[in-house]
PDB file of N, CA and C in Angstrom:
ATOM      1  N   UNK A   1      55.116   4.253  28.615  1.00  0.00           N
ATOM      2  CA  UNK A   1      55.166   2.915  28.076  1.00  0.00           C
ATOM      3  C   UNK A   1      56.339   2.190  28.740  1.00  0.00           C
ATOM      4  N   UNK A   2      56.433   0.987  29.434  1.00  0.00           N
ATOM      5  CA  UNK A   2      57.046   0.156  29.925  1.00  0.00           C
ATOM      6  C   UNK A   2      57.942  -0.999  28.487  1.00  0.00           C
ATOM      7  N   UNK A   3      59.137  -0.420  28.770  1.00  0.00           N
ATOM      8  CA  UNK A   3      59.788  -0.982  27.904  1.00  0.00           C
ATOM      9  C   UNK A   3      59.938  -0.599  26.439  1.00  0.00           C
ATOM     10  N   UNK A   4      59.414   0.739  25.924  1.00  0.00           N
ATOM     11  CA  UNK A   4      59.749   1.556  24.907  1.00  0.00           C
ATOM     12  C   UNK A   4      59.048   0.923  23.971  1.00  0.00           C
ATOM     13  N   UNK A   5      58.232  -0.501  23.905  1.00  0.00           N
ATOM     14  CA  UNK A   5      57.855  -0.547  22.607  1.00  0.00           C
ATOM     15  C   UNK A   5      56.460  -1.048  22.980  1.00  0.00           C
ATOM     16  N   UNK A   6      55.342  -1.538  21.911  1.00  0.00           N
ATOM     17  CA  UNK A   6      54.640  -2.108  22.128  1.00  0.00           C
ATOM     18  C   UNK A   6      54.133  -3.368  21.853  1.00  0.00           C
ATOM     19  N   UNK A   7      53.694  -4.349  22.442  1.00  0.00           N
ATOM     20  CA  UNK A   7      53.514  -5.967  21.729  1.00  0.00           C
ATOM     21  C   UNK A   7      52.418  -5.783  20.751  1.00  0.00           C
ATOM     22  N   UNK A   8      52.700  -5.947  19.472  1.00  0.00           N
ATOM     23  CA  UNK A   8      51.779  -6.218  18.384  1.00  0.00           C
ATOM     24  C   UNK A   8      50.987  -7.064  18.637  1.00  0.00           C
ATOM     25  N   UNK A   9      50.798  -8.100  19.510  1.00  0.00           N
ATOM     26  CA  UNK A   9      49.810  -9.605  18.997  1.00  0.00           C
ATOM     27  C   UNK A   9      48.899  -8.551  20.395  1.00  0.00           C
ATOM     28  N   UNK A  10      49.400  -8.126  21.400  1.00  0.00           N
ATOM     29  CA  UNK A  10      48.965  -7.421  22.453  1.00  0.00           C
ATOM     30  C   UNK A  10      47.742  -6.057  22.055  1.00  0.00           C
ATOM     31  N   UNK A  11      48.355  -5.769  21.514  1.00  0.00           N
ATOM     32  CA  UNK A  11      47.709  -4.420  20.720  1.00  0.00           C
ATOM     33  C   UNK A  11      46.345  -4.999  19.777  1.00  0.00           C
ATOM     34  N   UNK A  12      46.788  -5.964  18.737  1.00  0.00           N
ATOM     35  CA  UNK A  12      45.827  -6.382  18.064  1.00  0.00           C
ATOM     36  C   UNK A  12      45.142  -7.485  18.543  1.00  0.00           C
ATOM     37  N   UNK A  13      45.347  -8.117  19.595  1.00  0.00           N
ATOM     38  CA  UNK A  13      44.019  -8.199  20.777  1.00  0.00           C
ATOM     39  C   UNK A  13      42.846  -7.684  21.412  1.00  0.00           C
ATOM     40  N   UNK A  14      43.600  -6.451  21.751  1.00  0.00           N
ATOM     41  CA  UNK A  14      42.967  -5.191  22.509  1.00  0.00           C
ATOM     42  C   UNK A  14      41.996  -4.518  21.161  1.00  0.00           C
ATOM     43  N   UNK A  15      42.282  -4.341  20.208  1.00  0.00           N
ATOM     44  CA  UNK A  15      41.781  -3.580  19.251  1.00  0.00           C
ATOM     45  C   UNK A  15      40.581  -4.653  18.882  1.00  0.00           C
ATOM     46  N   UNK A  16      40.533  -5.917  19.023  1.00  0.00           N
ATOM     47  CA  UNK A  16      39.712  -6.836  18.471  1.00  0.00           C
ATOM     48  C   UNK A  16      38.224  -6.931  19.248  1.00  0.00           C
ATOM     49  N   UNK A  17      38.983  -6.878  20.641  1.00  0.00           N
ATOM     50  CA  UNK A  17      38.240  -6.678  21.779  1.00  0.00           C
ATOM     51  C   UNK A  17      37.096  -5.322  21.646  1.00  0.00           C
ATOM     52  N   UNK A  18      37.735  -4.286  21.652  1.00  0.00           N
ATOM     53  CA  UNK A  18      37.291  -2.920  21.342  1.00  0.00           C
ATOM     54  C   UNK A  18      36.558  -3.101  20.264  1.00  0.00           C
ATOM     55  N   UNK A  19      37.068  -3.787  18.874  1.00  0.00           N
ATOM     56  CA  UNK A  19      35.521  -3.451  17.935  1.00  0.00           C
ATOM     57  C   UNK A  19      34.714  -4.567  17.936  1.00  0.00           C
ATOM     58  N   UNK A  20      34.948  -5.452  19.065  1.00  0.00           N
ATOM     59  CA  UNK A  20      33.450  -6.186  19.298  1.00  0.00           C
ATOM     60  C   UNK A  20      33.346  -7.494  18.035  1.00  0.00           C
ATOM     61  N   UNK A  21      34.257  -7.943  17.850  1.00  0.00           N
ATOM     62  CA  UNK A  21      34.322  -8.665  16.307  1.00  0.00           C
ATOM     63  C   UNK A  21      33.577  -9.688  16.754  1.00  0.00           C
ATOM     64  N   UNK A  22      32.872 -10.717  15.696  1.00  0.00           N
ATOM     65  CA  UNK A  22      31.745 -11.408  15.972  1.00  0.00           C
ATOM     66  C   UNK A  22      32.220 -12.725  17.023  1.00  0.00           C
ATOM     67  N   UNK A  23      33.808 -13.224  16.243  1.00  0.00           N
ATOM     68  CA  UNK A  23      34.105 -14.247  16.646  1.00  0.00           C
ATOM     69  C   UNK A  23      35.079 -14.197  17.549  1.00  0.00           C
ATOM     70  N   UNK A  24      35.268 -13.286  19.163  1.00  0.00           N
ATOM     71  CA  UNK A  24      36.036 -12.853  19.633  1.00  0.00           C
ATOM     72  C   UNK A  24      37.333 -13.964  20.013  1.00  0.00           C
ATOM     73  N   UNK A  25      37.054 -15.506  20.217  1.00  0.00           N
ATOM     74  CA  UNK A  25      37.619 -16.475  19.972  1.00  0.00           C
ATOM     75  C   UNK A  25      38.962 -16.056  19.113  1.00  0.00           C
ATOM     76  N   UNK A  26      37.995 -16.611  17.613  1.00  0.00           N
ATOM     77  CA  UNK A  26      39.631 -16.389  17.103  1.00  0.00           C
ATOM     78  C   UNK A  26      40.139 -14.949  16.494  1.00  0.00           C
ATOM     79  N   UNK A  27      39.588 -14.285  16.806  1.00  0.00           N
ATOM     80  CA  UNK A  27      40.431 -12.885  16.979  1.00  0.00           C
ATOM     81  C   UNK A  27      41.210 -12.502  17.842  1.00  0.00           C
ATOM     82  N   UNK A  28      40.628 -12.763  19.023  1.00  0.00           N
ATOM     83  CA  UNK A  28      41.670 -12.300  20.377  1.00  0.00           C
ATOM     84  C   UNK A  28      42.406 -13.333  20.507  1.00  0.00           C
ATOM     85  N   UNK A  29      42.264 -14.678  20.567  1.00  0.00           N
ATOM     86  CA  UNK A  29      42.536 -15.847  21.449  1.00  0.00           C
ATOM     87  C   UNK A  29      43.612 -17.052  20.237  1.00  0.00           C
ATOM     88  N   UNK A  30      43.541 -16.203  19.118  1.00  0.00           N
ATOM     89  CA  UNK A  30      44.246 -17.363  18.257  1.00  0.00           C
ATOM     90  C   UNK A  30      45.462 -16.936  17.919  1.00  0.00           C
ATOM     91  N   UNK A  31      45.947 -16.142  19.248  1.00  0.00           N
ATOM     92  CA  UNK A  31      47.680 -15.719  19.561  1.00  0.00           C
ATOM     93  C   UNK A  31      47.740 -17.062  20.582  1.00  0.00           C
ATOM     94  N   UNK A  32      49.064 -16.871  20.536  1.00  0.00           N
ATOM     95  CA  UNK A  32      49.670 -17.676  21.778  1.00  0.00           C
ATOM     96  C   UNK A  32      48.581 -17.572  23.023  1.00  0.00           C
ATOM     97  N   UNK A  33      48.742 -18.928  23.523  1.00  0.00           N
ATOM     98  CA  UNK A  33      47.903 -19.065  24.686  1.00  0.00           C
ATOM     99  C   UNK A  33      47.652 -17.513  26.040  1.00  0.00           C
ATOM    100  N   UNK A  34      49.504 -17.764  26.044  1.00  0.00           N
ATOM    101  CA  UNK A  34      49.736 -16.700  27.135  1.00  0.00           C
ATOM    102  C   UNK A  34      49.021 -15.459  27.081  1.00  0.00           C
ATOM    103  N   UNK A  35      48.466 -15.203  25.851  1.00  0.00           N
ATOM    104  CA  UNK A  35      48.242 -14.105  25.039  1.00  0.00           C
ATOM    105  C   UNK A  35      46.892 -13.113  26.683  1.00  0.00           C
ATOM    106  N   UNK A  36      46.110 -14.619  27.154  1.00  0.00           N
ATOM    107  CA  UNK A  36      45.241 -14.239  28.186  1.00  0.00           C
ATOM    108  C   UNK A  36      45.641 -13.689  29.335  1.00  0.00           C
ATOM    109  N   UNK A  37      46.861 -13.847  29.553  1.00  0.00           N
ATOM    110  CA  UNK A  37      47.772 -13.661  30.489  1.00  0.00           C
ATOM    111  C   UNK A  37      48.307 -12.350  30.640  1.00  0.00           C
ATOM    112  N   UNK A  38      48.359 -12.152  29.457  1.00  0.00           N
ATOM    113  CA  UNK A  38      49.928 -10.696  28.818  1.00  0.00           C
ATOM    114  C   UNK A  38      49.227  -9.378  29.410  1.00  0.00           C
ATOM    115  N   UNK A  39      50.004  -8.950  29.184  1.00  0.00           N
ATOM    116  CA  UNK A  39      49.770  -7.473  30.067  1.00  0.00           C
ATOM    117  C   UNK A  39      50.174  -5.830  29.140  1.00  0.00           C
ATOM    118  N   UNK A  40      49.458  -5.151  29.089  1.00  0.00           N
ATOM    119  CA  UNK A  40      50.207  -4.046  28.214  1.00  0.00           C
ATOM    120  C   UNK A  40      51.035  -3.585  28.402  1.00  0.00           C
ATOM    121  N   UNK A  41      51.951  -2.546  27.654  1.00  0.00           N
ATOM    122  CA  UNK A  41      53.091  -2.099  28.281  1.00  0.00           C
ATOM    123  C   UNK A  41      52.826  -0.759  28.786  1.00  0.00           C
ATOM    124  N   UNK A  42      51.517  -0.402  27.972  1.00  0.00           N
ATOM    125  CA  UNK A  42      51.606   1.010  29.217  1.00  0.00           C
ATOM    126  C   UNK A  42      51.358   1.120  30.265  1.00  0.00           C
ATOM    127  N   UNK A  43      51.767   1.991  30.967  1.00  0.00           N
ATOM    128  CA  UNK A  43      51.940   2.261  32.194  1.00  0.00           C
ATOM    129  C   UNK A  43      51.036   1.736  33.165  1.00  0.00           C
ATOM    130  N   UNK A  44      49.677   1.825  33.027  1.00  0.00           N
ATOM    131  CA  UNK A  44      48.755   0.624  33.768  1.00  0.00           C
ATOM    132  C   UNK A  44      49.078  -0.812  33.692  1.00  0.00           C
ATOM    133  N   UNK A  45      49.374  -1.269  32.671  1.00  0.00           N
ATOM    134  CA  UNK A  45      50.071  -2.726  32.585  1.00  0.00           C
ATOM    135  C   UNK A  45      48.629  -3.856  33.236  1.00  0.00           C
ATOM    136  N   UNK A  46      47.853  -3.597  32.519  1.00  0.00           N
ATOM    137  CA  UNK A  46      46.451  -3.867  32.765  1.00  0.00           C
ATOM    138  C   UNK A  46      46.454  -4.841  31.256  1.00  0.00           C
ATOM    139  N   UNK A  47      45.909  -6.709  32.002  1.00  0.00           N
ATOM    140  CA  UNK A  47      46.003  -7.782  31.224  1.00  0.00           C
ATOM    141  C   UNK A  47      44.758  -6.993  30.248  1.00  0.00           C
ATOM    142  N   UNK A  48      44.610  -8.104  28.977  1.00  0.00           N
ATOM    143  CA  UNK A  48      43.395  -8.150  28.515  1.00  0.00           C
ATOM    144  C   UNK A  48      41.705  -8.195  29.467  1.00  0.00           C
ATOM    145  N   UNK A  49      41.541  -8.614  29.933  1.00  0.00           N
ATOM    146  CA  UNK A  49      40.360  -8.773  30.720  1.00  0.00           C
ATOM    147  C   UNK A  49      40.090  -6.985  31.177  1.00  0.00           C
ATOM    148  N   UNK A  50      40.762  -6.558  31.411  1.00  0.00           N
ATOM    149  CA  UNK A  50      41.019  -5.021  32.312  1.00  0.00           C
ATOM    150  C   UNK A  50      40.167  -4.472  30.463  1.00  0.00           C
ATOM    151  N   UNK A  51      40.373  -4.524  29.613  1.00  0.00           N
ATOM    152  CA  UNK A  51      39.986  -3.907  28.798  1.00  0.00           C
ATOM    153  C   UNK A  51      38.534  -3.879  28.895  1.00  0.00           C
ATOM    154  N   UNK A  52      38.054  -5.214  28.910  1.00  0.00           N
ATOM    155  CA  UNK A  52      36.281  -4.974  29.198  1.00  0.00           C
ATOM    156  C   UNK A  52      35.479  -4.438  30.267  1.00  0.00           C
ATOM    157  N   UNK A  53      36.243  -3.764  31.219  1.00  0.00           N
ATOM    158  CA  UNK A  53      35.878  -2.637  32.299  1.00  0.00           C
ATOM    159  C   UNK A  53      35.797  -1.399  31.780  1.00  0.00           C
ATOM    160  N   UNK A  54      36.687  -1.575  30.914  1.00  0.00           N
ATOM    161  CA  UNK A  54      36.696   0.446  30.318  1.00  0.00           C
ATOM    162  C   UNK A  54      36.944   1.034  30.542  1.00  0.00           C
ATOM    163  N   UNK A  55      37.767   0.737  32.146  1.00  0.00           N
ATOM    164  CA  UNK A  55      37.697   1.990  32.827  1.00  0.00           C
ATOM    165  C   UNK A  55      39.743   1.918  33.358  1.00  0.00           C
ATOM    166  N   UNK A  56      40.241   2.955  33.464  1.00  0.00           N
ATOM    167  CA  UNK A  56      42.068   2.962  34.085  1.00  0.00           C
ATOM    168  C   UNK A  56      42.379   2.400  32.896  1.00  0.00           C
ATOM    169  N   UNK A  57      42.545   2.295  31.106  1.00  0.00           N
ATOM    170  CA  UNK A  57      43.009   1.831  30.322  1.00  0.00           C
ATOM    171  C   UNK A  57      43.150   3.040  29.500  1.00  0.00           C
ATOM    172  N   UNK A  58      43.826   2.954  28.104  1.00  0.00           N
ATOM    173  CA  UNK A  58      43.888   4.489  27.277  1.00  0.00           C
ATOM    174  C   UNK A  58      42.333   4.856  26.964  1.00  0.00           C
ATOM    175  N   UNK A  59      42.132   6.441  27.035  1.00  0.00           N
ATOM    176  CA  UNK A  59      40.367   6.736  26.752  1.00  0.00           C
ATOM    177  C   UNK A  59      40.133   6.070  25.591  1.00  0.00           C
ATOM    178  N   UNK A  60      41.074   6.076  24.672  1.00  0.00           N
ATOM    179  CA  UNK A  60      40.435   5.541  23.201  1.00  0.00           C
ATOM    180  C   UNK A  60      40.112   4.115  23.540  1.00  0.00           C
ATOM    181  N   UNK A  61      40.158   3.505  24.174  1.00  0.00           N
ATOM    182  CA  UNK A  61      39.702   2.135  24.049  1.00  0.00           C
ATOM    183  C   UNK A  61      39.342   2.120  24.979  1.00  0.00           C
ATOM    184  N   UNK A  62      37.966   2.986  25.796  1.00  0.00           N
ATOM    185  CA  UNK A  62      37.427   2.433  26.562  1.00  0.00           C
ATOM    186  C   UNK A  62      35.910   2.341  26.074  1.00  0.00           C
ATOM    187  N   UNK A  63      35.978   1.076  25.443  1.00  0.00           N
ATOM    188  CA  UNK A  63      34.262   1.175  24.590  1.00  0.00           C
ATOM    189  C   UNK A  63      33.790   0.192  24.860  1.00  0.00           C
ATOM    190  N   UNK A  64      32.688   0.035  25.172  1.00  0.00           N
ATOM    191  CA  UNK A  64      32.192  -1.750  25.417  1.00  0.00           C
ATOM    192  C   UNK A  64      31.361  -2.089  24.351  1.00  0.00           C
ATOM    193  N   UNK A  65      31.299  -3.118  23.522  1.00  0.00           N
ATOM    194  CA  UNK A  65      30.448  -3.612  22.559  1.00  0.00           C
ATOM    195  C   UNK A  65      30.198  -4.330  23.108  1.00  0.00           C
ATOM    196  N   UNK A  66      28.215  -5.006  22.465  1.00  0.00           N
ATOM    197  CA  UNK A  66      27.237  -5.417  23.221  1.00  0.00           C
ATOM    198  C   UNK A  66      27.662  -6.908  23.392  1.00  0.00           C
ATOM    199  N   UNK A  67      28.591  -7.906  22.847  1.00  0.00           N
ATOM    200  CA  UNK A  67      29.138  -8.793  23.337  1.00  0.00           C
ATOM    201  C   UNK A  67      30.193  -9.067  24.251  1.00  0.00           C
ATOM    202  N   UNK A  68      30.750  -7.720  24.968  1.00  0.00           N
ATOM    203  CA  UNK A  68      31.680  -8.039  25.939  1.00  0.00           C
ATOM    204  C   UNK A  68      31.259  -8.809  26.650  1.00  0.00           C
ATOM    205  N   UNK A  69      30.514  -9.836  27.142  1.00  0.00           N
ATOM    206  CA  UNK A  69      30.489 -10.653  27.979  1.00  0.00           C
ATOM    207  C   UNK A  69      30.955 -11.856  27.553  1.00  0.00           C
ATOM    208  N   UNK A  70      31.184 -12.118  25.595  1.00  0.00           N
ATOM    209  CA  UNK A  70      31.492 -13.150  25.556  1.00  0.00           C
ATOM    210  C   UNK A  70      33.329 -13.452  25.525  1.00  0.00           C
ATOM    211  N   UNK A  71      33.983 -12.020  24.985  1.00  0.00           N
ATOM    212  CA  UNK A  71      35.264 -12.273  24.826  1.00  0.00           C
ATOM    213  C   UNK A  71      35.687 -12.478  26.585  1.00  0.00           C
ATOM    214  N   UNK A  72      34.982 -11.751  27.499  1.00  0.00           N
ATOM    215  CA  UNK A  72      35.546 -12.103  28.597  1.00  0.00           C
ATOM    216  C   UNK A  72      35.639 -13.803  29.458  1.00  0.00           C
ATOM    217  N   UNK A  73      34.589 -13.696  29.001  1.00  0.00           N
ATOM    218  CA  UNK A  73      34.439 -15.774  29.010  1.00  0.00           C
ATOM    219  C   UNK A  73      35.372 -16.474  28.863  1.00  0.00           C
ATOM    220  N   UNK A  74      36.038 -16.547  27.260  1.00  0.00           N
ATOM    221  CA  UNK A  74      36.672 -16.936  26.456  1.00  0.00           C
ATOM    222  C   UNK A  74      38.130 -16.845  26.986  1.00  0.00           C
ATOM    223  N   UNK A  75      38.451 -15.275  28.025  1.00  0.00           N
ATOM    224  CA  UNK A  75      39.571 -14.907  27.916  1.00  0.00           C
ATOM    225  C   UNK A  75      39.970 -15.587  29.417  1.00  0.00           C
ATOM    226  N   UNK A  76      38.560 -15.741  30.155  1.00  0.00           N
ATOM    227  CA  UNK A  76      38.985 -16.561  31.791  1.00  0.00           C
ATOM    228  C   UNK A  76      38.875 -17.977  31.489  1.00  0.00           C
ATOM    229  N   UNK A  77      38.464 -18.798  30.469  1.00  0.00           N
ATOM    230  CA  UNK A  77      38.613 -20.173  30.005  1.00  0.00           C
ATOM    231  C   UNK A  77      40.422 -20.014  29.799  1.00  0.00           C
ATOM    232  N   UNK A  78      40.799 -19.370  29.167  1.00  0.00           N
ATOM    233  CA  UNK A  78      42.197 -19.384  28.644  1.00  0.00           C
ATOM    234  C   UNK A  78      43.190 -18.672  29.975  1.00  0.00           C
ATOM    235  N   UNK A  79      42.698 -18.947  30.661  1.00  0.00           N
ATOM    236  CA  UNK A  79      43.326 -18.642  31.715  1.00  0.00           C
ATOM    237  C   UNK A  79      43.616 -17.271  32.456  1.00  0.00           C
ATOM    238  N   UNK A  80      42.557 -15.809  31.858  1.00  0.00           N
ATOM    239  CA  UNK A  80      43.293 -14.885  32.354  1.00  0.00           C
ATOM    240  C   UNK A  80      42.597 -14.718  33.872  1.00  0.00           C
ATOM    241  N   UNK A  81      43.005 -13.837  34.749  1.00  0.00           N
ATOM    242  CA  UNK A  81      43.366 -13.795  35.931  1.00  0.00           C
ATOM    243  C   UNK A  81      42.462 -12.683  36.646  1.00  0.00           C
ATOM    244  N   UNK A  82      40.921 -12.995  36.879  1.00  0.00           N
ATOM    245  CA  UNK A  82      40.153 -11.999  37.416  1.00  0.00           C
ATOM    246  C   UNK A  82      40.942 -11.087  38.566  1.00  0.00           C
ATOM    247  N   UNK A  83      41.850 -11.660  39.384  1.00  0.00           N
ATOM    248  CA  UNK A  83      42.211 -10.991  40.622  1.00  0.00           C
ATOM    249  C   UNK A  83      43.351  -9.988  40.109  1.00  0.00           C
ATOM    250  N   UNK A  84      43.794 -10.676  39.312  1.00  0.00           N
ATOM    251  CA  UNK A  84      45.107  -9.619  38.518  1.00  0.00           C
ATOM    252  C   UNK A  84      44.751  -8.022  38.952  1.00  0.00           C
ATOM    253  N   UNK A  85      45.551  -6.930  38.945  1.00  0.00           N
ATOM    254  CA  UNK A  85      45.478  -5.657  38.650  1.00  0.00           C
ATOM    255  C   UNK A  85      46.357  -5.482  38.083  1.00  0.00           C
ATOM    256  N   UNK A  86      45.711  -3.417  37.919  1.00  0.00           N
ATOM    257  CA  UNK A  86      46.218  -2.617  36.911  1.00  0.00           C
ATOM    258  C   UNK A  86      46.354  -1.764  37.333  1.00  0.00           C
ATOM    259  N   UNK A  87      47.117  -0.756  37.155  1.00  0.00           N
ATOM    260  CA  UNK A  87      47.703   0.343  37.990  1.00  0.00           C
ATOM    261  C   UNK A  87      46.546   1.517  37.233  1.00  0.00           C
ATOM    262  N   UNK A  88      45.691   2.344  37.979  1.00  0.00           N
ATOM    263  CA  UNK A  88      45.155   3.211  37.118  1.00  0.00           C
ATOM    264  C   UNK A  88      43.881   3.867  38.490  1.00  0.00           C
ATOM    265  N   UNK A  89      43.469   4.717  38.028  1.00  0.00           N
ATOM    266  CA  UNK A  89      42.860   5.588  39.156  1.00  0.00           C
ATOM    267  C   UNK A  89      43.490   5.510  40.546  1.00  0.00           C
ATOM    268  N   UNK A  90      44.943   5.599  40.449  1.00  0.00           N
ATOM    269  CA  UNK A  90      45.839   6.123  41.592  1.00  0.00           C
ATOM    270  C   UNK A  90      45.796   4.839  42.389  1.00  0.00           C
ATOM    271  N   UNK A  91      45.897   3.993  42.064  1.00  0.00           N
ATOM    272  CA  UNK A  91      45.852   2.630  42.790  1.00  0.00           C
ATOM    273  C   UNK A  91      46.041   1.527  41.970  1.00  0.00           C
ATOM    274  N   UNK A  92      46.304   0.184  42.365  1.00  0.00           N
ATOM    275  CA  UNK A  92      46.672  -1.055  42.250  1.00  0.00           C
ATOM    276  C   UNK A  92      44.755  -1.584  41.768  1.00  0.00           C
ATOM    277  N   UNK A  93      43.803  -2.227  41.002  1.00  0.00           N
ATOM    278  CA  UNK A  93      42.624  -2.733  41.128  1.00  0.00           C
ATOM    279  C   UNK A  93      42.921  -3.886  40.226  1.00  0.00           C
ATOM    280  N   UNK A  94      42.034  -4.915  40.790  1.00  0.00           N
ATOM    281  CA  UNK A  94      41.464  -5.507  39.773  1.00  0.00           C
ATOM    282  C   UNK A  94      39.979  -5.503  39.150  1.00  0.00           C
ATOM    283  N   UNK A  95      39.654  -6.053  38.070  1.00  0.00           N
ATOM    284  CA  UNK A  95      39.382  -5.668  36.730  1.00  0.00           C
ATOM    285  C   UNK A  95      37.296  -5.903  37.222  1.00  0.00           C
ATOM    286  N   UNK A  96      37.154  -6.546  38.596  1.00  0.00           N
ATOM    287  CA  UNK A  96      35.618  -6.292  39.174  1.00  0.00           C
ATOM    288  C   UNK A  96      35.697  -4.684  39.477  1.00  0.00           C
ATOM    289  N   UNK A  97      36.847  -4.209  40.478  1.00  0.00           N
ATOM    290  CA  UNK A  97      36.806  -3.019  40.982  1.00  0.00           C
ATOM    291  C   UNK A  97      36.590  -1.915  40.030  1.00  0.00           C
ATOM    292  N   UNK A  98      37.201  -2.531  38.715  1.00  0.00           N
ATOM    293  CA  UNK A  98      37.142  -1.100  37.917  1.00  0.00           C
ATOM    294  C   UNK A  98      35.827  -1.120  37.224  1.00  0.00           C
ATOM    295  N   UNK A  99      35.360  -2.311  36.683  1.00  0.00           N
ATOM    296  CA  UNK A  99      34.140  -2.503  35.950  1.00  0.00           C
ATOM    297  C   UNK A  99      33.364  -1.917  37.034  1.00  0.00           C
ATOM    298  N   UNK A 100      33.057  -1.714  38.195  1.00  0.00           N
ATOM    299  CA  UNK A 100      31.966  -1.171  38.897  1.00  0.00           C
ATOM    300  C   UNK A 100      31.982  -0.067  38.865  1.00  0.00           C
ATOM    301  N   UNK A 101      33.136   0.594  38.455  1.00  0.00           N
ATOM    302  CA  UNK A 101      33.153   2.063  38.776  1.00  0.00           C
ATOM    303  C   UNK A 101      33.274   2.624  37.366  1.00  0.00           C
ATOM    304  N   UNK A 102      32.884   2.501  36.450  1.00  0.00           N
ATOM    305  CA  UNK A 102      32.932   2.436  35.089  1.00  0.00           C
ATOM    306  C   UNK A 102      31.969   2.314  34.624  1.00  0.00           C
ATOM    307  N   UNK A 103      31.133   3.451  34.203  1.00  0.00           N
ATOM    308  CA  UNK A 103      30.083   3.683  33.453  1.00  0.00           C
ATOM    309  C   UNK A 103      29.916   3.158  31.999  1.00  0.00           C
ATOM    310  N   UNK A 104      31.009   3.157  31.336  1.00  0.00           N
ATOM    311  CA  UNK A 104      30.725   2.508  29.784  1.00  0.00           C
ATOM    312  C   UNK A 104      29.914   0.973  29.434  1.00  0.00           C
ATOM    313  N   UNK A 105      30.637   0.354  30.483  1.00  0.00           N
ATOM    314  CA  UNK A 105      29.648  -1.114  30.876  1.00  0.00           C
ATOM    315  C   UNK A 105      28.156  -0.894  30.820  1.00  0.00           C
ATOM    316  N   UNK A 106      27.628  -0.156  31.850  1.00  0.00           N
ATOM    317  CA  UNK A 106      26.224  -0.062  31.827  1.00  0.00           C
ATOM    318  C   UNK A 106      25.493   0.790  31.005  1.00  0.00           C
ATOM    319  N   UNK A 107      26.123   1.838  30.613  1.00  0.00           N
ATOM    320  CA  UNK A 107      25.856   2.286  29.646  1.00  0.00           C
ATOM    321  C   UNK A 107      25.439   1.319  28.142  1.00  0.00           C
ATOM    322  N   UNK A 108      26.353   0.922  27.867  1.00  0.00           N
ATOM    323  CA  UNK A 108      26.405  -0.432  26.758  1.00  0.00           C
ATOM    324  C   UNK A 108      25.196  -1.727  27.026  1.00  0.00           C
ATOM    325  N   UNK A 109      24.884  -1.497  28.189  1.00  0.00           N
ATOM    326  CA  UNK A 109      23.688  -2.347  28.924  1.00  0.00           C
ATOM    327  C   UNK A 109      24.431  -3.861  29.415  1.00  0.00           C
ATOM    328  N   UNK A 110      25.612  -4.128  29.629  1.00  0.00           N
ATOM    329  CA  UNK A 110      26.248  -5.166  29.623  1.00  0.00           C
ATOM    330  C   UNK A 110      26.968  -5.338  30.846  1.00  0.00           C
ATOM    331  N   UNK A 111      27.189  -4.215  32.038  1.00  0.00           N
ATOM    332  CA  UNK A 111      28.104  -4.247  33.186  1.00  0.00           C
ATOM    333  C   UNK A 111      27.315  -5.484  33.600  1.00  0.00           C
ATOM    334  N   UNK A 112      25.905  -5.677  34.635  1.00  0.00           N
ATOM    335  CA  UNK A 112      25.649  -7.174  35.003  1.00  0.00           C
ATOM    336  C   UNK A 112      26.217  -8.079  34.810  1.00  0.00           C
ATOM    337  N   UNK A 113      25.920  -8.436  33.428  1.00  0.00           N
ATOM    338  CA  UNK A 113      26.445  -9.600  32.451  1.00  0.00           C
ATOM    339  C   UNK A 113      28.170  -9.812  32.565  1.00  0.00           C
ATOM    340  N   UNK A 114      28.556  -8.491  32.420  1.00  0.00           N
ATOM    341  CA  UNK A 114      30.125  -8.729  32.798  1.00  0.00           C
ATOM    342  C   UNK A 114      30.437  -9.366  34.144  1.00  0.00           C
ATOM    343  N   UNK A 115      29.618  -8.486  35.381  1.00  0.00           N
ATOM    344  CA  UNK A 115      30.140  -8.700  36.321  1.00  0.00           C
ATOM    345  C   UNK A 115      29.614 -10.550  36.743  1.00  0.00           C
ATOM    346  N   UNK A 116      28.342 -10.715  36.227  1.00  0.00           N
ATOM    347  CA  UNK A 116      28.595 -12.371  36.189  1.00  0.00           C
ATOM    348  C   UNK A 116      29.323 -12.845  36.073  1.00  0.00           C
ATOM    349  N   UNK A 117      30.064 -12.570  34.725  1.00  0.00           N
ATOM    350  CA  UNK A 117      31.175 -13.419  34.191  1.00  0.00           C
ATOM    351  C   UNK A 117      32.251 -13.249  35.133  1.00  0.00           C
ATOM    352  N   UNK A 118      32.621 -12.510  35.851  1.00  0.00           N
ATOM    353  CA  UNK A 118      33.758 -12.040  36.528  1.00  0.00           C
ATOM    354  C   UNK A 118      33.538 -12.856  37.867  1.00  0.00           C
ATOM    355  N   UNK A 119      32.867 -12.877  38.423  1.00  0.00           N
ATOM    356  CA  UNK A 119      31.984 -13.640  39.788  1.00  0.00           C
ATOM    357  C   UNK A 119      31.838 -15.189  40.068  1.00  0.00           C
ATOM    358  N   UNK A 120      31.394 -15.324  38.976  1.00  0.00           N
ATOM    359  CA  UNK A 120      30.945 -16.913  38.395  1.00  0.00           C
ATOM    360  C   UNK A 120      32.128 -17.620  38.966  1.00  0.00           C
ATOM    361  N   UNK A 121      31.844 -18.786  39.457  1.00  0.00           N
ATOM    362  CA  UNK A 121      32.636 -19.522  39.852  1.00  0.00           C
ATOM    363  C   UNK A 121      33.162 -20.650  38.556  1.00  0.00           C
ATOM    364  N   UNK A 122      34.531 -20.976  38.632  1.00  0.00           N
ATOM    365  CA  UNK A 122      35.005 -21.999  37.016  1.00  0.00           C
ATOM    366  C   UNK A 122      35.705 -23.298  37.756  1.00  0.00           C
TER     367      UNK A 122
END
């Protein structure tokens, strides 16, 4: 963990994300703006967006619920940073690279749909 502790509004983002809540809006997004921005402190240091890949983040939260395509929307409207990376499978990626190589997406039937969202021009 980078910096010994962990960001609460950070954490209960990530957790909101993970159980797929209906209104991912104001669950994830009704922290501080930056909130799209922020980055975890563990050691991958992988923004929010990196979470809906599933993949180089803690195993426990690598789950995709069948609306990940919409919190990711929501989270590149608010500014987060498709090109960004995260330190995780022995390298620097960002958050297309890992979603491709990350089975939980398609599994969940939703990698496409993600990787639209990720692609899509704004």
């Amino acid at each position: 963990m980078v910096g010994g502790r962990l960001d609460p509004s950070f954490e209960r983002a990530v957790d909101a994300l993970v159980r797929g809540e209906h209104d991912p809006h104001a669950a994830v997004l009704a922290q501080p703006p930056a909130l799209a921005r922020a980055r975890s402190r563990y050691g991958h240091r992988a923004p929010l967006l990196h979470y809906r890949a599933a993949n180089g983040v803690e195993m426990r939260r690598q789950i995709v619920p069948a609306d990940a395509p919409a919190p990711a929307r929501l989270l590149l409207a608010d500014g987060a940073d498709p090109a960004a990376t995260a330190h995780a499978c022995g390298g620097a990626h960002d958050v297309l690279a890992l979603l491709r190589t990350s089975a939980h997406p398609r599994a969940a039937g939703v990698g496409a749909a993600l990787e639209r969202e990720l692609t899509c021009p704004r």
